[in-house]
PDB file of N, CA and C in Angstrom:
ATOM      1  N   UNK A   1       4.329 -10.684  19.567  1.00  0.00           N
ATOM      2  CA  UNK A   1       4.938  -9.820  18.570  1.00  0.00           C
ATOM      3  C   UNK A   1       6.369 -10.298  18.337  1.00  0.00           C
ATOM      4  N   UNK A   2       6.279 -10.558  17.066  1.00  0.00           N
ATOM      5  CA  UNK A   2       7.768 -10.883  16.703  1.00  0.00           C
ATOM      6  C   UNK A   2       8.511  -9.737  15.629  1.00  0.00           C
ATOM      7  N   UNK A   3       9.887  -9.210  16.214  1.00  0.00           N
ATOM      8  CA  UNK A   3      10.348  -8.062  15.431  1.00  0.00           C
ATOM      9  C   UNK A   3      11.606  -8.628  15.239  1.00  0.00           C
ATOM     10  N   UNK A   4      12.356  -8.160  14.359  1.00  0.00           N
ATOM     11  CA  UNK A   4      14.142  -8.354  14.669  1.00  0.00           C
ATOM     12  C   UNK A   4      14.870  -7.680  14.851  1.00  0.00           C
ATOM     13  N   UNK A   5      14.153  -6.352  15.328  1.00  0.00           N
ATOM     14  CA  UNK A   5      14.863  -5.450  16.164  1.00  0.00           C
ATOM     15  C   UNK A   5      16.222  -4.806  15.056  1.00  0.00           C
ATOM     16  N   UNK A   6      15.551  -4.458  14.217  1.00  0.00           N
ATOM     17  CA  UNK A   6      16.463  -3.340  13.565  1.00  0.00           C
ATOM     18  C   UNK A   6      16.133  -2.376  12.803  1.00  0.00           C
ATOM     19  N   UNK A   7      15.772  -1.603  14.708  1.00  0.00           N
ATOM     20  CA  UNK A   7      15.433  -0.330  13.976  1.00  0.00           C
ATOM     21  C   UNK A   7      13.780  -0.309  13.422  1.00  0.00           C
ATOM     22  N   UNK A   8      13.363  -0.941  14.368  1.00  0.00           N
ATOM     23  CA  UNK A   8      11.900  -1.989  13.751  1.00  0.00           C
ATOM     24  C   UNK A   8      10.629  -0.538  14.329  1.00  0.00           C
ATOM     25  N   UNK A   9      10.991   0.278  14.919  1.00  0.00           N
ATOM     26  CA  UNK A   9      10.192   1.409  15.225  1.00  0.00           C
ATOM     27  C   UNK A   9      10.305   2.600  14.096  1.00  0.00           C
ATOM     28  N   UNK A  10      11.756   2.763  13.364  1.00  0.00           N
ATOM     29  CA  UNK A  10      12.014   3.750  12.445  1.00  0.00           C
ATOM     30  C   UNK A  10      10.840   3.489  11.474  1.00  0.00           C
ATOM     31  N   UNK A  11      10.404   4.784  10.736  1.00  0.00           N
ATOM     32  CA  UNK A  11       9.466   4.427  10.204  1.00  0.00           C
ATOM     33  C   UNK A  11      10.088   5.994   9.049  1.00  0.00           C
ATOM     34  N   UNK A  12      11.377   5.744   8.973  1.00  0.00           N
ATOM     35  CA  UNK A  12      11.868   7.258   8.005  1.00  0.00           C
ATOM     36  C   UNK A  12      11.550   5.836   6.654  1.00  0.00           C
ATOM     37  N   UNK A  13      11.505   6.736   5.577  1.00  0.00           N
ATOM     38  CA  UNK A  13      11.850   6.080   3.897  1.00  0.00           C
ATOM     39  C   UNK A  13      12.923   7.026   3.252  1.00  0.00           C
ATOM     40  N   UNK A  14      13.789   6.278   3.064  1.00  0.00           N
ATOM     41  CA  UNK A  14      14.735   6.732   2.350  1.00  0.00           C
ATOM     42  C   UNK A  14      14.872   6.297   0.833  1.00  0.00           C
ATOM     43  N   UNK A  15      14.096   6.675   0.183  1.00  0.00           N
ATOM     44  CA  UNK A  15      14.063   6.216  -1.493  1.00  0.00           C
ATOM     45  C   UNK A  15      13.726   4.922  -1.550  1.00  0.00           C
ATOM     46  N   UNK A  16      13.269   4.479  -3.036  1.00  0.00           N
ATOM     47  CA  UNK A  16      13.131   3.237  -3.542  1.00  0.00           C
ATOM     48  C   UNK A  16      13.860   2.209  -3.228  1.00  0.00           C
ATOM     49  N   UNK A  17      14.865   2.254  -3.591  1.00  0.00           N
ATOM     50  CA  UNK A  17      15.660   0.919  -3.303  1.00  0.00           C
ATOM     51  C   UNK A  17      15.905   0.348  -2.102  1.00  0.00           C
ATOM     52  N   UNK A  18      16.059   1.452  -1.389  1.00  0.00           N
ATOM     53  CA  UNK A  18      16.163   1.648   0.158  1.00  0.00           C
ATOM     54  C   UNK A  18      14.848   0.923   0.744  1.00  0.00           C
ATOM     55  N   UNK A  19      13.893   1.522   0.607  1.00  0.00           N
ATOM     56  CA  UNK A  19      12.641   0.779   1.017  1.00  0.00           C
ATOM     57  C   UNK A  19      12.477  -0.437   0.540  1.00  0.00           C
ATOM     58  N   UNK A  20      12.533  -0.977  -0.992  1.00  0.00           N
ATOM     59  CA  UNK A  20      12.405  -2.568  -1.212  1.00  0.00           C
ATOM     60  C   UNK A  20      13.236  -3.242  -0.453  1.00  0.00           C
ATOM     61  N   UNK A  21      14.667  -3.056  -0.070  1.00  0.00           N
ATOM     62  CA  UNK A  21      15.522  -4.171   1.076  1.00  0.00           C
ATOM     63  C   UNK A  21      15.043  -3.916   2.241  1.00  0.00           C
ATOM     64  N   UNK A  22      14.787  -3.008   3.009  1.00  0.00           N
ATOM     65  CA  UNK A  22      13.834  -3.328   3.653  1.00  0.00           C
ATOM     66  C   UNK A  22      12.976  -3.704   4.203  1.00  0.00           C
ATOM     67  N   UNK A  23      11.971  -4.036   3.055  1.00  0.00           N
ATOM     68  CA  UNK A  23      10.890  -5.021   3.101  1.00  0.00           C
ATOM     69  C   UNK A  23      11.134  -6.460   2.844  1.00  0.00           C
ATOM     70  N   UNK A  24      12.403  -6.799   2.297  1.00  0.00           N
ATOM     71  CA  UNK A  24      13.198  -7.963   2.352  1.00  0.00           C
ATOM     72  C   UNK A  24      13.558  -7.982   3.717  1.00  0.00           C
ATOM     73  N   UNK A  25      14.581  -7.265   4.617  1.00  0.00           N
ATOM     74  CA  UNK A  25      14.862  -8.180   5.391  1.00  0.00           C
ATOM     75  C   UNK A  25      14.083  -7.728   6.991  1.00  0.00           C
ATOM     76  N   UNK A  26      12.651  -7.306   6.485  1.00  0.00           N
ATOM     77  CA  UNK A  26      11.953  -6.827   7.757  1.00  0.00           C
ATOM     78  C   UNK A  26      10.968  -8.053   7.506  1.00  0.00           C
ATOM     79  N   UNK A  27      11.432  -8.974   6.322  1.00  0.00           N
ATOM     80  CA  UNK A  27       9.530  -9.829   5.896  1.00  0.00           C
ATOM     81  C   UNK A  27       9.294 -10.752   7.334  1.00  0.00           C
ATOM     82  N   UNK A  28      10.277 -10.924   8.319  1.00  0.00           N
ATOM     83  CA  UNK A  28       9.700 -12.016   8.931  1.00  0.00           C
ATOM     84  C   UNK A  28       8.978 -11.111  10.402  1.00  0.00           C
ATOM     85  N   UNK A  29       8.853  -9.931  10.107  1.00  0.00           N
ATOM     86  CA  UNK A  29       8.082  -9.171  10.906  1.00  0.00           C
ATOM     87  C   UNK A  29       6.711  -9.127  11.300  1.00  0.00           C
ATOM     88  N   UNK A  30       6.402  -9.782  12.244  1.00  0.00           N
ATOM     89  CA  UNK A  30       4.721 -10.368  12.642  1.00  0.00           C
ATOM     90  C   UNK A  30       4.508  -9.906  13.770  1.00  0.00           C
ATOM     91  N   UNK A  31       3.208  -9.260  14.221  1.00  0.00           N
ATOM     92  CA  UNK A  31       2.616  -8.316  12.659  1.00  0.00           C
ATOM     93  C   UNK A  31       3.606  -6.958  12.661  1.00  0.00           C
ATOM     94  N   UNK A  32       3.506  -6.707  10.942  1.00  0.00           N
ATOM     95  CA  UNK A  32       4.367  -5.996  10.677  1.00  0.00           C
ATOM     96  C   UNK A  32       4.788  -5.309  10.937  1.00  0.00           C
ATOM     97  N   UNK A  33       6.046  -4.439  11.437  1.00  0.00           N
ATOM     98  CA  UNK A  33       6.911  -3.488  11.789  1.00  0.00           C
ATOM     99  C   UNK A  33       6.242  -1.910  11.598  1.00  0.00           C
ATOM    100  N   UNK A  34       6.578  -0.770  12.383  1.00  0.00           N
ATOM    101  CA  UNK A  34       6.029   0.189  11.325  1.00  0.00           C
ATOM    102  C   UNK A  34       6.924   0.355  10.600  1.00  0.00           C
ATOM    103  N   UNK A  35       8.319   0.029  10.712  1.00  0.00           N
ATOM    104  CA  UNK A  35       9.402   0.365   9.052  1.00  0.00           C
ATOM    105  C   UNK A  35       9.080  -0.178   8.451  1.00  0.00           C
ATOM    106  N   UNK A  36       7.889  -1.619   8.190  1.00  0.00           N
ATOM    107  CA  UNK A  36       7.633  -2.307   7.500  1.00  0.00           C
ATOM    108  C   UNK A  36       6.335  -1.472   6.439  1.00  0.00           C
ATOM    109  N   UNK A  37       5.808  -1.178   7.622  1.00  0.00           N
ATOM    110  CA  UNK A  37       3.873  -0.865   6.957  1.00  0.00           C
ATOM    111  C   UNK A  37       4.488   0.560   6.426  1.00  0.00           C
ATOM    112  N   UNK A  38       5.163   1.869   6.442  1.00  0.00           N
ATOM    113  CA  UNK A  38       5.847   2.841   6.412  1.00  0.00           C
ATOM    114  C   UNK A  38       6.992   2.738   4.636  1.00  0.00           C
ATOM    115  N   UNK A  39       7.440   1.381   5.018  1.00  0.00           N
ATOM    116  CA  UNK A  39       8.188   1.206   3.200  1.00  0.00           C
ATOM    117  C   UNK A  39       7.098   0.403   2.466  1.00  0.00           C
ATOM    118  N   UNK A  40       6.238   0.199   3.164  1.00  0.00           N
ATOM    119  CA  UNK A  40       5.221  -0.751   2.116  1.00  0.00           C
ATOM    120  C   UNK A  40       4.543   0.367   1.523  1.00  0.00           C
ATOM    121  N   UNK A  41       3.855   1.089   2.567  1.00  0.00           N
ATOM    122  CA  UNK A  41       2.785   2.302   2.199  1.00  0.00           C
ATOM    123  C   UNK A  41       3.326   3.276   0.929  1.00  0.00           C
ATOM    124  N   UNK A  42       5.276   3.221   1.128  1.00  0.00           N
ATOM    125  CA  UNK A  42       5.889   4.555   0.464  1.00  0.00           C
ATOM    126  C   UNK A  42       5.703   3.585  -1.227  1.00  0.00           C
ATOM    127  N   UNK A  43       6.423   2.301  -1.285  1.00  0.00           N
ATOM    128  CA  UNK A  43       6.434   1.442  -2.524  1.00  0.00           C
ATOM    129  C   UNK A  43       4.877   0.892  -2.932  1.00  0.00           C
ATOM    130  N   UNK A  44       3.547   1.462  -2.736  1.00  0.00           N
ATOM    131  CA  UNK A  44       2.184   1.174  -2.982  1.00  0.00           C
ATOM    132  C   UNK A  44       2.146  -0.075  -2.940  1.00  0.00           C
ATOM    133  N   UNK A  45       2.911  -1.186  -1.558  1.00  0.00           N
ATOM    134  CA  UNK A  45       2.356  -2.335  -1.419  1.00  0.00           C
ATOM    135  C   UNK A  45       1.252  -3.261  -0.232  1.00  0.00           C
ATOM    136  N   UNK A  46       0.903  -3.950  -0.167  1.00  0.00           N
ATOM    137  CA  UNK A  46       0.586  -4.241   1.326  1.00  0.00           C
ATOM    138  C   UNK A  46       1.448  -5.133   1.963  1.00  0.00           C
ATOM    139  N   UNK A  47       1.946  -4.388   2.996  1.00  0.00           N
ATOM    140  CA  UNK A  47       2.264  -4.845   3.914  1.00  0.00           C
ATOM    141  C   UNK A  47       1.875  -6.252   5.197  1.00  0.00           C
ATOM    142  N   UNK A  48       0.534  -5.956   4.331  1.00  0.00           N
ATOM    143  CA  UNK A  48       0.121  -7.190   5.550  1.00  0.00           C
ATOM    144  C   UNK A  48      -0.670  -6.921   6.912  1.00  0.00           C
ATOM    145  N   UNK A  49      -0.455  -5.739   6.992  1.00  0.00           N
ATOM    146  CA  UNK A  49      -0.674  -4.934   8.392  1.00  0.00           C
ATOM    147  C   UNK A  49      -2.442  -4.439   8.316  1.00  0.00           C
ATOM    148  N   UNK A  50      -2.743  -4.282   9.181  1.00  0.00           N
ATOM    149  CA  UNK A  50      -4.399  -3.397   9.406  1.00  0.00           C
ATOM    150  C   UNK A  50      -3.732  -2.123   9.321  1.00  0.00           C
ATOM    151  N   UNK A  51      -4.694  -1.669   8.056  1.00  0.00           N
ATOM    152  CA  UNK A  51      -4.848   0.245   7.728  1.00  0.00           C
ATOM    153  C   UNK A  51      -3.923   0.199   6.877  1.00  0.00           C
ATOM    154  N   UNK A  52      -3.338  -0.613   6.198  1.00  0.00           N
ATOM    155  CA  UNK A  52      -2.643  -0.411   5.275  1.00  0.00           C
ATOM    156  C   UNK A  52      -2.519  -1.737   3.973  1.00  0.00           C
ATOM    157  N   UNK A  53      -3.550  -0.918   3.233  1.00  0.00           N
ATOM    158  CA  UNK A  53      -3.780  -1.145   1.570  1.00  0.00           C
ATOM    159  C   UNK A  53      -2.907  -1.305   0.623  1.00  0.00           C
ATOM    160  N   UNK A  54      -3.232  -2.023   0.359  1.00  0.00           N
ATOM    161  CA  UNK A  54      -2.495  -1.765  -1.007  1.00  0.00           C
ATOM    162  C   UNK A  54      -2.821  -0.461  -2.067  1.00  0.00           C
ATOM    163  N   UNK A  55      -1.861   0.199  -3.021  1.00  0.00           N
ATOM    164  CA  UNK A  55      -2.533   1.306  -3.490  1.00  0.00           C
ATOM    165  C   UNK A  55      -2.977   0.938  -4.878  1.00  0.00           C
ATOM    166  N   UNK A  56      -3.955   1.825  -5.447  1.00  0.00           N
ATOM    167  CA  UNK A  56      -4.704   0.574  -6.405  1.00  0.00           C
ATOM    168  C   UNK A  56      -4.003   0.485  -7.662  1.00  0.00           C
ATOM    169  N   UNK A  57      -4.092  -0.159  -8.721  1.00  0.00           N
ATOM    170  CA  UNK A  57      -4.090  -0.337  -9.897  1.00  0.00           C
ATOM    171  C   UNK A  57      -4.599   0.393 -10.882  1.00  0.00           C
ATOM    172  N   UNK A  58      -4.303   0.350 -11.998  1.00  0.00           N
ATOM    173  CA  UNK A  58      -4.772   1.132 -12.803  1.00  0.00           C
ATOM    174  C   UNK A  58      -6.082   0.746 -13.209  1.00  0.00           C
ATOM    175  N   UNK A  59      -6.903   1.615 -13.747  1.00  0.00           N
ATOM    176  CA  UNK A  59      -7.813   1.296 -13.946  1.00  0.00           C
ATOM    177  C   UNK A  59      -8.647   0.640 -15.479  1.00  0.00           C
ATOM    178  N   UNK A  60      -9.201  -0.612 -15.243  1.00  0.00           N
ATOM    179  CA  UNK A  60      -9.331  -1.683 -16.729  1.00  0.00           C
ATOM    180  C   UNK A  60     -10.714  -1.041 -17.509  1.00  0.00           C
TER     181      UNK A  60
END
């Protein structure tokens, strides 16, 4: 497990913007952080992580 230890257990979201830097400077988090899978889940992305999806798209 590789973390960088900041704060790599917090798993609060503090708004949008807040969560996208985040996920910038948590990306080298393997496997992912829960602040990672936690701002991914809040911004409907995947994280990368098991149990956590991406949220879907609209529908074509």
């Amino acid at each position: 497990m590789t973390w960088i230890d900041d704060f790599c257990e917090d798993a609060y979201v503090d708004g949008r913007r807040r969560a996208e830097g985040i996920l910038k400077i948590h990306a080298s988090c393997s496997p992912p952080c829960p602040r990672v899978r936690a701002n991914a889940e809040f911004l409907g992305v995947d994280s990368g992580g098991e149990g956590c999806a991406a949220a879907p798209g609209p529908a074509q």
